[in-house]
PDB file of N, CA and C in Angstrom:
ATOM      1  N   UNK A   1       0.819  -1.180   0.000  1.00  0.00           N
ATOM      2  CA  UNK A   1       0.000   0.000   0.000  1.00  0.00           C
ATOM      3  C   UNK A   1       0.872   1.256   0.000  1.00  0.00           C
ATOM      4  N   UNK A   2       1.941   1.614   0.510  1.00  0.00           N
ATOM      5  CA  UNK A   2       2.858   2.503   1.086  1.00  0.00           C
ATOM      6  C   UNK A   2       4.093   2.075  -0.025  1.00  0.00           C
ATOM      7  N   UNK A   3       4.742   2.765  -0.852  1.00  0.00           N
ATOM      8  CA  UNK A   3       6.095   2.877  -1.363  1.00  0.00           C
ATOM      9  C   UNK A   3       7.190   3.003  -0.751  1.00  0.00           C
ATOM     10  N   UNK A   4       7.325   4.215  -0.195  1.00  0.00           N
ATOM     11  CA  UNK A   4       8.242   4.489   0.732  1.00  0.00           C
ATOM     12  C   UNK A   4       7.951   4.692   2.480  1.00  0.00           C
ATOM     13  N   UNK A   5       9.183   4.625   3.157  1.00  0.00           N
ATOM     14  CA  UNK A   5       8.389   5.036   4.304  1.00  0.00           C
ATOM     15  C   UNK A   5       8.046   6.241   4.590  1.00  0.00           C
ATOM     16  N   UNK A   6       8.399   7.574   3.868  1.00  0.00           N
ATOM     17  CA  UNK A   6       8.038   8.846   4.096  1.00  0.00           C
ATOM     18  C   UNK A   6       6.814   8.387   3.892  1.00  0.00           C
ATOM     19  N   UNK A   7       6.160   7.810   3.085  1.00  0.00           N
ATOM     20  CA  UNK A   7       5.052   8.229   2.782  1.00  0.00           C
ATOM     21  C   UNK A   7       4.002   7.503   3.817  1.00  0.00           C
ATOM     22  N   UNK A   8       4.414   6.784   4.673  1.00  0.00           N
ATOM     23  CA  UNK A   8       3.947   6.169   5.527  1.00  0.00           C
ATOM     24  C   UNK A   8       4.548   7.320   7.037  1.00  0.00           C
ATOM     25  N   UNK A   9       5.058   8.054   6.836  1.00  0.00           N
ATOM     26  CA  UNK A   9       5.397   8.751   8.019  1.00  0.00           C
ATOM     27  C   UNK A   9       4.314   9.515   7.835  1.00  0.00           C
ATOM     28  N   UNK A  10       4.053  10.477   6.321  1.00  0.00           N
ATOM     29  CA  UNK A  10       2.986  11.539   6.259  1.00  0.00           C
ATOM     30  C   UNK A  10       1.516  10.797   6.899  1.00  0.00           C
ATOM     31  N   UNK A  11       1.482   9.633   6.352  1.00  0.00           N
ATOM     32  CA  UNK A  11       0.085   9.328   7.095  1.00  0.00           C
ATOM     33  C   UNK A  11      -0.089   9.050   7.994  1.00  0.00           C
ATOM     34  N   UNK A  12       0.923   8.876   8.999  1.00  0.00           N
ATOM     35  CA  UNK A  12       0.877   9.093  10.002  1.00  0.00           C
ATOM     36  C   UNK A  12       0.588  10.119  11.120  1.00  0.00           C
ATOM     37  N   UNK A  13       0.964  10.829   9.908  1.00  0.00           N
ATOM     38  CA  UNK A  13       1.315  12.609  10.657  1.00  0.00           C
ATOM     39  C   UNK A  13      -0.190  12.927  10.392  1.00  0.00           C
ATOM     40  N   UNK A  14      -0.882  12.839   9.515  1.00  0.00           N
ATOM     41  CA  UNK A  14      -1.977  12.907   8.684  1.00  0.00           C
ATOM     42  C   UNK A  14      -2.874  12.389   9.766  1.00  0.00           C
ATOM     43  N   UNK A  15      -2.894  11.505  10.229  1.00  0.00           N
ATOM     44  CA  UNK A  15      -4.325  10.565  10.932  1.00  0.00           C
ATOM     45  C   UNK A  15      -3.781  11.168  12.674  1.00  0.00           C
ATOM     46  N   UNK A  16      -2.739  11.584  12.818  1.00  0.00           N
ATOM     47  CA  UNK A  16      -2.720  12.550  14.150  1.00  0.00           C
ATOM     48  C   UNK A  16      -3.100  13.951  14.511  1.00  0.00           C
ATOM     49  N   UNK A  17      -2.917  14.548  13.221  1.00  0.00           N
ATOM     50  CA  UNK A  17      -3.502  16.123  13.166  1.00  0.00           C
ATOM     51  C   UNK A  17      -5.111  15.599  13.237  1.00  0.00           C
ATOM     52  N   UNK A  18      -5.549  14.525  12.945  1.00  0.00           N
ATOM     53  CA  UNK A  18      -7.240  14.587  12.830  1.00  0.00           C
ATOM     54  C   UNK A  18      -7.594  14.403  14.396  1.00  0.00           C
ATOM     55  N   UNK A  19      -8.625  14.791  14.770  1.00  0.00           N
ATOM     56  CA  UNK A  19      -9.244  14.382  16.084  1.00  0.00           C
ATOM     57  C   UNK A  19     -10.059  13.234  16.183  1.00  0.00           C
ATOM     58  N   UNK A  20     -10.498  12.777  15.241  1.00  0.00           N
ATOM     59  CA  UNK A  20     -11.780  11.646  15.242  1.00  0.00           C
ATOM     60  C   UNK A  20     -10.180  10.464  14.672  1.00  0.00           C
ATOM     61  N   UNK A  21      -9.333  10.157  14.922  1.00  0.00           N
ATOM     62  CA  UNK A  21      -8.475   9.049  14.922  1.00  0.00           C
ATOM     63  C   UNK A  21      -8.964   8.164  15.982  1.00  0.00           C
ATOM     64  N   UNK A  22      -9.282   6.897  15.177  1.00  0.00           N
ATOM     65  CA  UNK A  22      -9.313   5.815  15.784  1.00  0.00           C
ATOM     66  C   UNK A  22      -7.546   5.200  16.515  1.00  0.00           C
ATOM     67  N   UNK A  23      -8.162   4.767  17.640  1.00  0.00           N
ATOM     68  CA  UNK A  23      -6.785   4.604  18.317  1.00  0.00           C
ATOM     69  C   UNK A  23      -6.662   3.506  17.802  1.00  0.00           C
ATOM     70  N   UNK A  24      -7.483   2.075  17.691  1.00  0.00           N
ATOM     71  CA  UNK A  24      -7.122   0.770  17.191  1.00  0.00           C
ATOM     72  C   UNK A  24      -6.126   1.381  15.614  1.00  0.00           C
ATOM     73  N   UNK A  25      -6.605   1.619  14.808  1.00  0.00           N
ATOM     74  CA  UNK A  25      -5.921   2.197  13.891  1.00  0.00           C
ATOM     75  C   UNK A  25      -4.709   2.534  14.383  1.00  0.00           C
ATOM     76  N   UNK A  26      -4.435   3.227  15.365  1.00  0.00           N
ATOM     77  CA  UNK A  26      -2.927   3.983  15.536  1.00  0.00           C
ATOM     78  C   UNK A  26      -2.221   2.975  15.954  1.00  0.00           C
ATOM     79  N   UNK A  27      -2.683   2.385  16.809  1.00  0.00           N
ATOM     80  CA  UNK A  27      -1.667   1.380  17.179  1.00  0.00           C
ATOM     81  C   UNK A  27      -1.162   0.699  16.327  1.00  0.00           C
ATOM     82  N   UNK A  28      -2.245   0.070  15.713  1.00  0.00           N
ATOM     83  CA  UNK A  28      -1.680  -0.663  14.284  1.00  0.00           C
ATOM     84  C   UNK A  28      -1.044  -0.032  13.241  1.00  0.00           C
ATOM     85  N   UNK A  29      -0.779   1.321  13.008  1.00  0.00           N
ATOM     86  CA  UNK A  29      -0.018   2.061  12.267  1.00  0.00           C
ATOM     87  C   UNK A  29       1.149   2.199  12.886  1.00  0.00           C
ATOM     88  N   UNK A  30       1.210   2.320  13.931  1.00  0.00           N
ATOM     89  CA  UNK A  30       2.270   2.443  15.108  1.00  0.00           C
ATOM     90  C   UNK A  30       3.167   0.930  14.850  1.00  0.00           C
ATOM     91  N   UNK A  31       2.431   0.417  15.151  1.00  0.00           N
ATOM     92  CA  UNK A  31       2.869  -0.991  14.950  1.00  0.00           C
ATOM     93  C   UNK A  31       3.777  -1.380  13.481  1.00  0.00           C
ATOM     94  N   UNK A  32       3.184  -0.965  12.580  1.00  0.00           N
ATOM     95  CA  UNK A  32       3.571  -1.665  11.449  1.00  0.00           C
ATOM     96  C   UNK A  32       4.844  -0.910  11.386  1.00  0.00           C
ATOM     97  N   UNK A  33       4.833   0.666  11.593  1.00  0.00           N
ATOM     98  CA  UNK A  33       6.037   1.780  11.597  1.00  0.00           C
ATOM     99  C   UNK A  33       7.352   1.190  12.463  1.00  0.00           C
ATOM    100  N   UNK A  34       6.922   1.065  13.278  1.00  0.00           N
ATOM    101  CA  UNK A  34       8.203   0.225  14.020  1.00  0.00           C
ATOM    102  C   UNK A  34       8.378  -1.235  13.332  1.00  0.00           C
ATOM    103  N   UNK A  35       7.735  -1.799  12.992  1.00  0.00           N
ATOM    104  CA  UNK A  35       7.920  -3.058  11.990  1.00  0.00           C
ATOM    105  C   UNK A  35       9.042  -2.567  11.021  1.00  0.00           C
ATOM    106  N   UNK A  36       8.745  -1.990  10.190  1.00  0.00           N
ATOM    107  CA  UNK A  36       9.557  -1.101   9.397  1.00  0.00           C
ATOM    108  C   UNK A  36      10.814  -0.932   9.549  1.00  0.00           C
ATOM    109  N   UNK A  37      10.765  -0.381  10.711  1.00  0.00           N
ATOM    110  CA  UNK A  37      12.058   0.283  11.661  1.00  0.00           C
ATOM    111  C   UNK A  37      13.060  -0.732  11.569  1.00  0.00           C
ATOM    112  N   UNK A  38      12.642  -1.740  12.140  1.00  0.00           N
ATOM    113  CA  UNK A  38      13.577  -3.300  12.713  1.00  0.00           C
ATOM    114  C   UNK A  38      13.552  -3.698  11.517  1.00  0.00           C
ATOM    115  N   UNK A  39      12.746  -3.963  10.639  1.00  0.00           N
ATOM    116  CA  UNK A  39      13.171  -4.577   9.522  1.00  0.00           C
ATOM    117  C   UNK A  39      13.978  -4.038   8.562  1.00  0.00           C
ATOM    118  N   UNK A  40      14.148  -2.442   8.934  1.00  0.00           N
ATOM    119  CA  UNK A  40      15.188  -1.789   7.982  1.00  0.00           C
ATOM    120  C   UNK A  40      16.230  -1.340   8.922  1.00  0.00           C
ATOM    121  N   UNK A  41      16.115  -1.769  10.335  1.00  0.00           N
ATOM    122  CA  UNK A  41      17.867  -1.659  10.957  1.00  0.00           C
ATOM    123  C   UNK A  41      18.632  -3.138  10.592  1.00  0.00           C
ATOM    124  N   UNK A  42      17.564  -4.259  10.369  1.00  0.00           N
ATOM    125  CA  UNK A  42      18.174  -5.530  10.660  1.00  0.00           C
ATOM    126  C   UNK A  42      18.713  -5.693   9.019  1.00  0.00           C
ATOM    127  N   UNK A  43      18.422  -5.257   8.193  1.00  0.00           N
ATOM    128  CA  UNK A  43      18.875  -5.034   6.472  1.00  0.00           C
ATOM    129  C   UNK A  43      19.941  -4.181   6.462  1.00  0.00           C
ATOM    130  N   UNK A  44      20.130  -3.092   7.135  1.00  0.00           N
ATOM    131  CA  UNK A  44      21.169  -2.660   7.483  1.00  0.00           C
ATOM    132  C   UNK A  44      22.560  -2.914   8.347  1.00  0.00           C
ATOM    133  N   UNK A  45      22.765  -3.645   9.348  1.00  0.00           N
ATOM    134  CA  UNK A  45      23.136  -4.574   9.992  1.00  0.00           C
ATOM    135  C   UNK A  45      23.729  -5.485   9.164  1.00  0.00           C
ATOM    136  N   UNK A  46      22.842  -6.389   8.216  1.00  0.00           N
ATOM    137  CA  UNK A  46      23.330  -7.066   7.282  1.00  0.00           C
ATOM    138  C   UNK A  46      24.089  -7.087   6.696  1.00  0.00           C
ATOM    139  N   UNK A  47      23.771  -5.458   5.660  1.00  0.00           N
ATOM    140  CA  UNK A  47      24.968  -5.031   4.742  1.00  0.00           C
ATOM    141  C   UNK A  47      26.300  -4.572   5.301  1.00  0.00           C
ATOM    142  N   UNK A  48      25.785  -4.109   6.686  1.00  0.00           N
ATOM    143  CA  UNK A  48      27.116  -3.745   7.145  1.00  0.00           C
ATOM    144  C   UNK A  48      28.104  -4.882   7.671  1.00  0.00           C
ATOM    145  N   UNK A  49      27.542  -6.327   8.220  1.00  0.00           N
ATOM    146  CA  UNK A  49      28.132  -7.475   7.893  1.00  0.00           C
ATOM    147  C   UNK A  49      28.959  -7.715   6.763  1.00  0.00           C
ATOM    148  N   UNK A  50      28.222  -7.977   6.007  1.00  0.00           N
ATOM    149  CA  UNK A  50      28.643  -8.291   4.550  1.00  0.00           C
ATOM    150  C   UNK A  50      29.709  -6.992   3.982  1.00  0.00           C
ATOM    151  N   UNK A  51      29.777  -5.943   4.249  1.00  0.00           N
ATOM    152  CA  UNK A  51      30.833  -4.992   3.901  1.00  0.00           C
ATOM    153  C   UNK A  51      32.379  -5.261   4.422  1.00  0.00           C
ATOM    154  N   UNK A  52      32.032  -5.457   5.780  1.00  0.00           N
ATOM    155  CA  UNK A  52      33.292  -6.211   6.413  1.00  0.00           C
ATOM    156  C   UNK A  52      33.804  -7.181   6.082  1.00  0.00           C
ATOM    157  N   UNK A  53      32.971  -8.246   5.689  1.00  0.00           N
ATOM    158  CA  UNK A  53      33.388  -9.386   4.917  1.00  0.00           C
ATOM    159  C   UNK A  53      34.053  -9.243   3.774  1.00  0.00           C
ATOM    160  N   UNK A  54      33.498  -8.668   3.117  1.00  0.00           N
ATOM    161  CA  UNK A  54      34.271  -8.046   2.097  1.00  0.00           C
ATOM    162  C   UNK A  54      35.579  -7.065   1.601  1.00  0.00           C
ATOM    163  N   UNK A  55      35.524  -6.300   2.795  1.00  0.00           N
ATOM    164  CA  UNK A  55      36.801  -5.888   2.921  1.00  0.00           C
ATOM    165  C   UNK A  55      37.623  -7.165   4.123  1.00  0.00           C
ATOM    166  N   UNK A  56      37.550  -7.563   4.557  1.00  0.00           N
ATOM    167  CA  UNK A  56      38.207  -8.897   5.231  1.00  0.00           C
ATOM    168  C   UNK A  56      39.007  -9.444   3.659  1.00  0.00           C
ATOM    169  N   UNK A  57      37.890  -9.865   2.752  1.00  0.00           N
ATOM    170  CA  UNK A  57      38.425 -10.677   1.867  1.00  0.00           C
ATOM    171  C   UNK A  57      39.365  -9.861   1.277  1.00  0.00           C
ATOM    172  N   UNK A  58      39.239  -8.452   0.370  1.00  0.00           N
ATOM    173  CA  UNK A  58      40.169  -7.891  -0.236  1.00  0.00           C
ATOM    174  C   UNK A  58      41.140  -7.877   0.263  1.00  0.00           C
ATOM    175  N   UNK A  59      41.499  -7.720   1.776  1.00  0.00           N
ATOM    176  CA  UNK A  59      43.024  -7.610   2.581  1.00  0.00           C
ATOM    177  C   UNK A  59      43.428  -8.932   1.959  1.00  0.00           C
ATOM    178  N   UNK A  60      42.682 -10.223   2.209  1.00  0.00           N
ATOM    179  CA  UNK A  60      43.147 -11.222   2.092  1.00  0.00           C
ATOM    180  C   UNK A  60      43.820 -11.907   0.209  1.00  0.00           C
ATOM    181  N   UNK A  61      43.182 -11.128  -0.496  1.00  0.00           N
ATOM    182  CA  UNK A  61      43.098 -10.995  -1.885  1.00  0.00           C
ATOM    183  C   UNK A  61      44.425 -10.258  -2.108  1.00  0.00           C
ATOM    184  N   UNK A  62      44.476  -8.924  -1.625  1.00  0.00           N
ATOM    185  CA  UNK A  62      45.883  -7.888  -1.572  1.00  0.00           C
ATOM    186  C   UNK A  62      46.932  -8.727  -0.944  1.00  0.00           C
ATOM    187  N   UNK A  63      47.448  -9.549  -0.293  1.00  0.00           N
ATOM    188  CA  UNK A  63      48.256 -10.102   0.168  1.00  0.00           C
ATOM    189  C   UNK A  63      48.427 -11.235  -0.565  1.00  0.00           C
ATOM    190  N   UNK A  64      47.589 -11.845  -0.824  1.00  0.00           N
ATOM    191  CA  UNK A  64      47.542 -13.391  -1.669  1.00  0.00           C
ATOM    192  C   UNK A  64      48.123 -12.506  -3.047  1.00  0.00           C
ATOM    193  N   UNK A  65      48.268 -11.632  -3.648  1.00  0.00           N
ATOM    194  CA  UNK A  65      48.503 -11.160  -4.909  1.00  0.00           C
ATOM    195  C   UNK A  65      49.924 -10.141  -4.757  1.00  0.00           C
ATOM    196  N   UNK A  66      50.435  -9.946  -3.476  1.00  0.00           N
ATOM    197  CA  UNK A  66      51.854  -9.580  -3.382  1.00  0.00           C
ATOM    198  C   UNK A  66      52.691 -10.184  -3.052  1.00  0.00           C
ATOM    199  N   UNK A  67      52.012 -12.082  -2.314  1.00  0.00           N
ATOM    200  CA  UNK A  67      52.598 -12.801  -2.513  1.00  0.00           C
ATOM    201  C   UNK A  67      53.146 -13.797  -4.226  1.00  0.00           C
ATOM    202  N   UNK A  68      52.518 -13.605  -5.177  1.00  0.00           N
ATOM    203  CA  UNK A  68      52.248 -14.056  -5.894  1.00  0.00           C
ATOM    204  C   UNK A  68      52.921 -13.138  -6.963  1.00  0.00           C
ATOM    205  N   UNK A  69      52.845 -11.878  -6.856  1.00  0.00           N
ATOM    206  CA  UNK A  69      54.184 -10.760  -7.739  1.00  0.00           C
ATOM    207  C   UNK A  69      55.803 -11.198  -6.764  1.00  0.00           C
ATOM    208  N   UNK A  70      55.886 -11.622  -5.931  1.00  0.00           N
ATOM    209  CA  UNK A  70      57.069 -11.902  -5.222  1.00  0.00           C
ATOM    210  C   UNK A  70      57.631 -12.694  -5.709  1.00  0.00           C
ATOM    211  N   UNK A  71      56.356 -13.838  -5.940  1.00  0.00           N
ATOM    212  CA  UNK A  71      57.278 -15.075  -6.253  1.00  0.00           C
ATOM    213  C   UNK A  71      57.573 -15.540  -7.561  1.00  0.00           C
ATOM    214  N   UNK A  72      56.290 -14.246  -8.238  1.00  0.00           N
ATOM    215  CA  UNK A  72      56.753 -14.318  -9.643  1.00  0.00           C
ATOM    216  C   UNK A  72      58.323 -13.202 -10.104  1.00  0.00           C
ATOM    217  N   UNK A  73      58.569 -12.844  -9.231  1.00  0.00           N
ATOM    218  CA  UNK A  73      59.972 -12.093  -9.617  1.00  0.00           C
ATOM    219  C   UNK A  73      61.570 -13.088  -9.066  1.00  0.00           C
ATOM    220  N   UNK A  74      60.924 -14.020  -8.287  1.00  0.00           N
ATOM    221  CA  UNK A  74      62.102 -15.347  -7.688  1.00  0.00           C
ATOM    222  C   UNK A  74      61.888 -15.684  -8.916  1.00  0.00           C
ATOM    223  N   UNK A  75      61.187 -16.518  -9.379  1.00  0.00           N
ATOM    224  CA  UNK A  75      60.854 -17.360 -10.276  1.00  0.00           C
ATOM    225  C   UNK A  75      61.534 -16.752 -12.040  1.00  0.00           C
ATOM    226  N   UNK A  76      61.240 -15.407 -11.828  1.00  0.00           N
ATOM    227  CA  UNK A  76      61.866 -14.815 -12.866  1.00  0.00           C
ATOM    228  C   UNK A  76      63.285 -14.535 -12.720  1.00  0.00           C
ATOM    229  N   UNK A  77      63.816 -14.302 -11.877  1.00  0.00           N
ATOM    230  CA  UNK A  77      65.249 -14.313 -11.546  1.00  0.00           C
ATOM    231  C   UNK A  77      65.603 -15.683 -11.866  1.00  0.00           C
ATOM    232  N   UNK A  78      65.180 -16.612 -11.333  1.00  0.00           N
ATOM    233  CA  UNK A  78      65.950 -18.148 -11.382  1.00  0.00           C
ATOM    234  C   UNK A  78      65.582 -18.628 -12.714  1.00  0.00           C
ATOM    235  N   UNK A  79      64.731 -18.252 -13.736  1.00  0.00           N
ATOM    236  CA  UNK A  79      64.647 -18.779 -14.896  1.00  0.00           C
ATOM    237  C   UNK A  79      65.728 -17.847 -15.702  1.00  0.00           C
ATOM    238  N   UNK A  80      66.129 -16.627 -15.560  1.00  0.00           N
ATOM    239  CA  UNK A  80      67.338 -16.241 -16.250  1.00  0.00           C
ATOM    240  C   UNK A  80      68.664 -16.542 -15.507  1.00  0.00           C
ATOM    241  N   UNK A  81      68.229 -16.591 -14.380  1.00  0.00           N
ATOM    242  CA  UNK A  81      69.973 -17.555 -14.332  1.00  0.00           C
ATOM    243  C   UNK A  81      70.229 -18.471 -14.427  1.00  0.00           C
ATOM    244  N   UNK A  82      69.442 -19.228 -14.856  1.00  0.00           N
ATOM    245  CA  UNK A  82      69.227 -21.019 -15.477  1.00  0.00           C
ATOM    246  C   UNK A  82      69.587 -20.518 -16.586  1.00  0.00           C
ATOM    247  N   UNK A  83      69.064 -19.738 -17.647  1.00  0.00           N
ATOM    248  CA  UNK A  83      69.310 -19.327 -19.110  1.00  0.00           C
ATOM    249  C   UNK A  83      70.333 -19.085 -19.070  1.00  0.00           C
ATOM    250  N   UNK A  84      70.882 -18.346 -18.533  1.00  0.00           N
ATOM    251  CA  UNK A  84      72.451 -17.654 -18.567  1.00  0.00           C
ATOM    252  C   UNK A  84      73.326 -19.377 -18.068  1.00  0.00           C
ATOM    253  N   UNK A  85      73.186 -19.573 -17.356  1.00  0.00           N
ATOM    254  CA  UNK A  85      73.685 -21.491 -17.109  1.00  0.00           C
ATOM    255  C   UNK A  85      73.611 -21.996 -18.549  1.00  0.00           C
ATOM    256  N   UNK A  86      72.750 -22.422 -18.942  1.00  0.00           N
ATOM    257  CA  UNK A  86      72.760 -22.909 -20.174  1.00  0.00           C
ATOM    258  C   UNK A  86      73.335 -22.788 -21.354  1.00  0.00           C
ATOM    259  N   UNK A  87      73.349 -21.247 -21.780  1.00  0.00           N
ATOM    260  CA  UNK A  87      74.198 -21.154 -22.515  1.00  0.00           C
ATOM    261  C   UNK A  87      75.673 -20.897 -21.909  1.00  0.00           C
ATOM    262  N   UNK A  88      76.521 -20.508 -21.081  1.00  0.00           N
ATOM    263  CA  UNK A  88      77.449 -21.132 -20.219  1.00  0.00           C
ATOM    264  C   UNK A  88      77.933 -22.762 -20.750  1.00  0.00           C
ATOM    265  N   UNK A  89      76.919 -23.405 -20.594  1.00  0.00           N
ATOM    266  CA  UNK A  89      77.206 -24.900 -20.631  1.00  0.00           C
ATOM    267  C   UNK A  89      77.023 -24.962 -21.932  1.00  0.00           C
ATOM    268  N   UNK A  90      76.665 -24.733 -22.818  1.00  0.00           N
ATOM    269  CA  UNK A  90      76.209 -25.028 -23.885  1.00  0.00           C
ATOM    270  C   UNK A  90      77.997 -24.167 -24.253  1.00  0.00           C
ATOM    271  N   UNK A  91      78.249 -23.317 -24.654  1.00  0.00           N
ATOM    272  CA  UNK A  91      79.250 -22.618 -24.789  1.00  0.00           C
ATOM    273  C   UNK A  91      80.900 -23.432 -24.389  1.00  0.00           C
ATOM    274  N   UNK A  92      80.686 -23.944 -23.388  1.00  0.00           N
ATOM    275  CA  UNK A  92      81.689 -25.044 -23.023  1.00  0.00           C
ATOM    276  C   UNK A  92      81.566 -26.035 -23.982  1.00  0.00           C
ATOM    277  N   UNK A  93      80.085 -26.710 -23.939  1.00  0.00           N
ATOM    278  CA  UNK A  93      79.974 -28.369 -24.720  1.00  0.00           C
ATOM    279  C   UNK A  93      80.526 -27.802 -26.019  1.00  0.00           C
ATOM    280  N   UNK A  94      80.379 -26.646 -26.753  1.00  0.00           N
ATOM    281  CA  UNK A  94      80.798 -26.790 -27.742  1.00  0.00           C
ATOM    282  C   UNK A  94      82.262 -26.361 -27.918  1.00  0.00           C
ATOM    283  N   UNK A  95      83.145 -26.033 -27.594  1.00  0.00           N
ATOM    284  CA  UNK A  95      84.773 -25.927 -26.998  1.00  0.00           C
ATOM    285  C   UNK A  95      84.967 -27.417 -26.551  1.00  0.00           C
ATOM    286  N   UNK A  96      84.362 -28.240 -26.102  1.00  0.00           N
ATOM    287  CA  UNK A  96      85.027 -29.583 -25.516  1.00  0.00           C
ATOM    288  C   UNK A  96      84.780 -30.159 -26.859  1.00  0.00           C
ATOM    289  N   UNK A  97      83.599 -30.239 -27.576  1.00  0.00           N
ATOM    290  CA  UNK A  97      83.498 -30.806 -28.953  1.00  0.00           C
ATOM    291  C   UNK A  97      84.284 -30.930 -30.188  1.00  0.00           C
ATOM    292  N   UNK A  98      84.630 -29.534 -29.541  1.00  0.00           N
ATOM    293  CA  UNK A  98      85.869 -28.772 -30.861  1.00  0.00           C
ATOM    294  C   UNK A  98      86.812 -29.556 -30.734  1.00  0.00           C
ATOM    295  N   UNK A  99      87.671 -29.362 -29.002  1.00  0.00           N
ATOM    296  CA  UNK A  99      88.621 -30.221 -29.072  1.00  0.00           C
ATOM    297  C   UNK A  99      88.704 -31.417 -29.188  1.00  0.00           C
ATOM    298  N   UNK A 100      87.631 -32.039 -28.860  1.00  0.00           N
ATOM    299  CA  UNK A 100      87.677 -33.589 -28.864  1.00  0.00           C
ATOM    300  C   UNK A 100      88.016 -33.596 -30.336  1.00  0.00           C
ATOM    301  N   UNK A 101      87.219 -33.424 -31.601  1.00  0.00           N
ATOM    302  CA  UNK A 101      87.315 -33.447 -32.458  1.00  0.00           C
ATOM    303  C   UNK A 101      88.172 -33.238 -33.413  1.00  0.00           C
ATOM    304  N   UNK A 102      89.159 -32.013 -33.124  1.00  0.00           N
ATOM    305  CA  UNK A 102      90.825 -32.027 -33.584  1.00  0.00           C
ATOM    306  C   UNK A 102      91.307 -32.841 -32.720  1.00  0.00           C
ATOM    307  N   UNK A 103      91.574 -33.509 -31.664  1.00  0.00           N
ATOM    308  CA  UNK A 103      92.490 -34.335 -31.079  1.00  0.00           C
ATOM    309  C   UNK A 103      92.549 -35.874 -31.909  1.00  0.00           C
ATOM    310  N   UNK A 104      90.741 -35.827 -31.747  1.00  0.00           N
ATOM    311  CA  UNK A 104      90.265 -37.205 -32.703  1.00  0.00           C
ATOM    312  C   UNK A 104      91.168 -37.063 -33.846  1.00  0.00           C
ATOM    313  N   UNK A 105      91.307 -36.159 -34.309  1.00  0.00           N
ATOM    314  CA  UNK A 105      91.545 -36.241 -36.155  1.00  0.00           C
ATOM    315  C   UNK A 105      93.142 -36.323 -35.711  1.00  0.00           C
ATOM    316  N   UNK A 106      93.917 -35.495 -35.302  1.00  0.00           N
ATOM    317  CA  UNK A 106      95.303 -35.546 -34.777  1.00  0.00           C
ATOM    318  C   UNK A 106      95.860 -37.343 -34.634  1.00  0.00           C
ATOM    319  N   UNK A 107      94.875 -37.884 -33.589  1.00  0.00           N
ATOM    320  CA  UNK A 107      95.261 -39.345 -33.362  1.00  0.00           C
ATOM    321  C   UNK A 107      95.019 -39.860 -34.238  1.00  0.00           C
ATOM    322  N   UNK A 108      94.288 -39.703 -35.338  1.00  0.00           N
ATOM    323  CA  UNK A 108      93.557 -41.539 -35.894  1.00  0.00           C
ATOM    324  C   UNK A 108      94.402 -41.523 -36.979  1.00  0.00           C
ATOM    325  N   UNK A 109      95.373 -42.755 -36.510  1.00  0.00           N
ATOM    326  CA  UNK A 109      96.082 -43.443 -37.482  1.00  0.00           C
ATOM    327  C   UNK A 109      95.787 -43.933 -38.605  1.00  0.00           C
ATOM    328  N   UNK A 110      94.763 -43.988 -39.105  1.00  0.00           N
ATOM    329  CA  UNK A 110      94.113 -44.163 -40.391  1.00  0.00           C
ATOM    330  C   UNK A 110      94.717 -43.167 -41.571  1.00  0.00           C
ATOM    331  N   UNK A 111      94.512 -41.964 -40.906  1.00  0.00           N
ATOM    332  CA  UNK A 111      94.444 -40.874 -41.768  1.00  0.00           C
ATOM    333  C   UNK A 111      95.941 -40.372 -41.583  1.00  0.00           C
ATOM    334  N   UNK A 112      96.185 -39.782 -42.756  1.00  0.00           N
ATOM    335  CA  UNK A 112      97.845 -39.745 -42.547  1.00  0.00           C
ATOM    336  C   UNK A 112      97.868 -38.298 -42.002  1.00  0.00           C
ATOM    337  N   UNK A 113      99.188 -38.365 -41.310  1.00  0.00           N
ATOM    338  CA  UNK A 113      99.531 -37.568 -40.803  1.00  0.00           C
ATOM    339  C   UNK A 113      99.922 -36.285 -41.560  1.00  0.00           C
ATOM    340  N   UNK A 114      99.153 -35.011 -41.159  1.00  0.00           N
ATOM    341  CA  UNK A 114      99.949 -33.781 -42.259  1.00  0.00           C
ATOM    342  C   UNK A 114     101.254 -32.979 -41.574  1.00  0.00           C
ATOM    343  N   UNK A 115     102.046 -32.691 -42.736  1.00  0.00           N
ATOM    344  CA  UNK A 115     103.299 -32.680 -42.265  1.00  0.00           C
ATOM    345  C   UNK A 115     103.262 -31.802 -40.925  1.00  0.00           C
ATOM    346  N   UNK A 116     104.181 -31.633 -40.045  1.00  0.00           N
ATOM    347  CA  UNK A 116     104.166 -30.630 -38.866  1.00  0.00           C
ATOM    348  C   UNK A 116     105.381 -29.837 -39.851  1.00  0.00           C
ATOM    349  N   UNK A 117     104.789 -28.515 -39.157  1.00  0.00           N
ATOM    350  CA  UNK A 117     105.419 -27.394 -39.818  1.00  0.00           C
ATOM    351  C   UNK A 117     106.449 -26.894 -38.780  1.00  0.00           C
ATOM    352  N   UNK A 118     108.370 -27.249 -39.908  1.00  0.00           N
ATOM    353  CA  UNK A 118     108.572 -26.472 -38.131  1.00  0.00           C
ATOM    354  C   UNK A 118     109.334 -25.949 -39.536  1.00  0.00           C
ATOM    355  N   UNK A 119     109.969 -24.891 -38.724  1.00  0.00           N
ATOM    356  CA  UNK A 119     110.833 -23.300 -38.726  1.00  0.00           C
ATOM    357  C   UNK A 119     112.170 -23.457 -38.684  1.00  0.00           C
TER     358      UNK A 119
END
């Protein structure tokens, strides 16, 4: 019947300026007005629950996500110094290859020997 509660305040205000107000009526207007009341402190209450909760969670969200830039910057450090390792090693294997490979050719008696150059 009522939209808002102003508009349930005016008729209130409305059926008190009259003199011929039925009191059963008031009470029960009375009544429902405080109905109102509690049912829009206890909705309020609610949200203000639920706000806290919610900022509860974001702290918990903000931390879970500066843990997680942290460990993505370990993680990024140790994957370029693995890279930098690698080619390191890779850079060696191929210097040990080299030499193996002239030493190989140096030894194998198969293949004749080219003259040594001396001075």
């Amino acid at each position: 019947m009522y939209s808002t509660p102003k508009n349930i305040l005016n008729h209130i205000l409305s059926l008190l300026q009259q003199r011929c107000a039925d009191p059963k009526k008031l009470a029960v207007l009375s009544f429902s007005l405080l109905a109102v009341i509690l049912l829009q402190l206890l909705c309020i209450s609610y949200l203000i629950v639920q706000v806290v909760e919610l900022k509860n969670l974001s702290h918990i969200q903000e931390f879970r996500i500066a843990q997680l830039e942290q460990d993505y910057n370990n993680y990024n450090n140790l994957l370029y110094s693995l890279n930098e390792s690698v080619q390191d090693i890779q850079k060696k294997w191929t210097d040990i290859n080299f030499r193996v490979l002239r030493n190989t050719w140096r030894l194998d008696p198969s293949q004749p020997q080219p003259p040594s150059q001396t001075q």
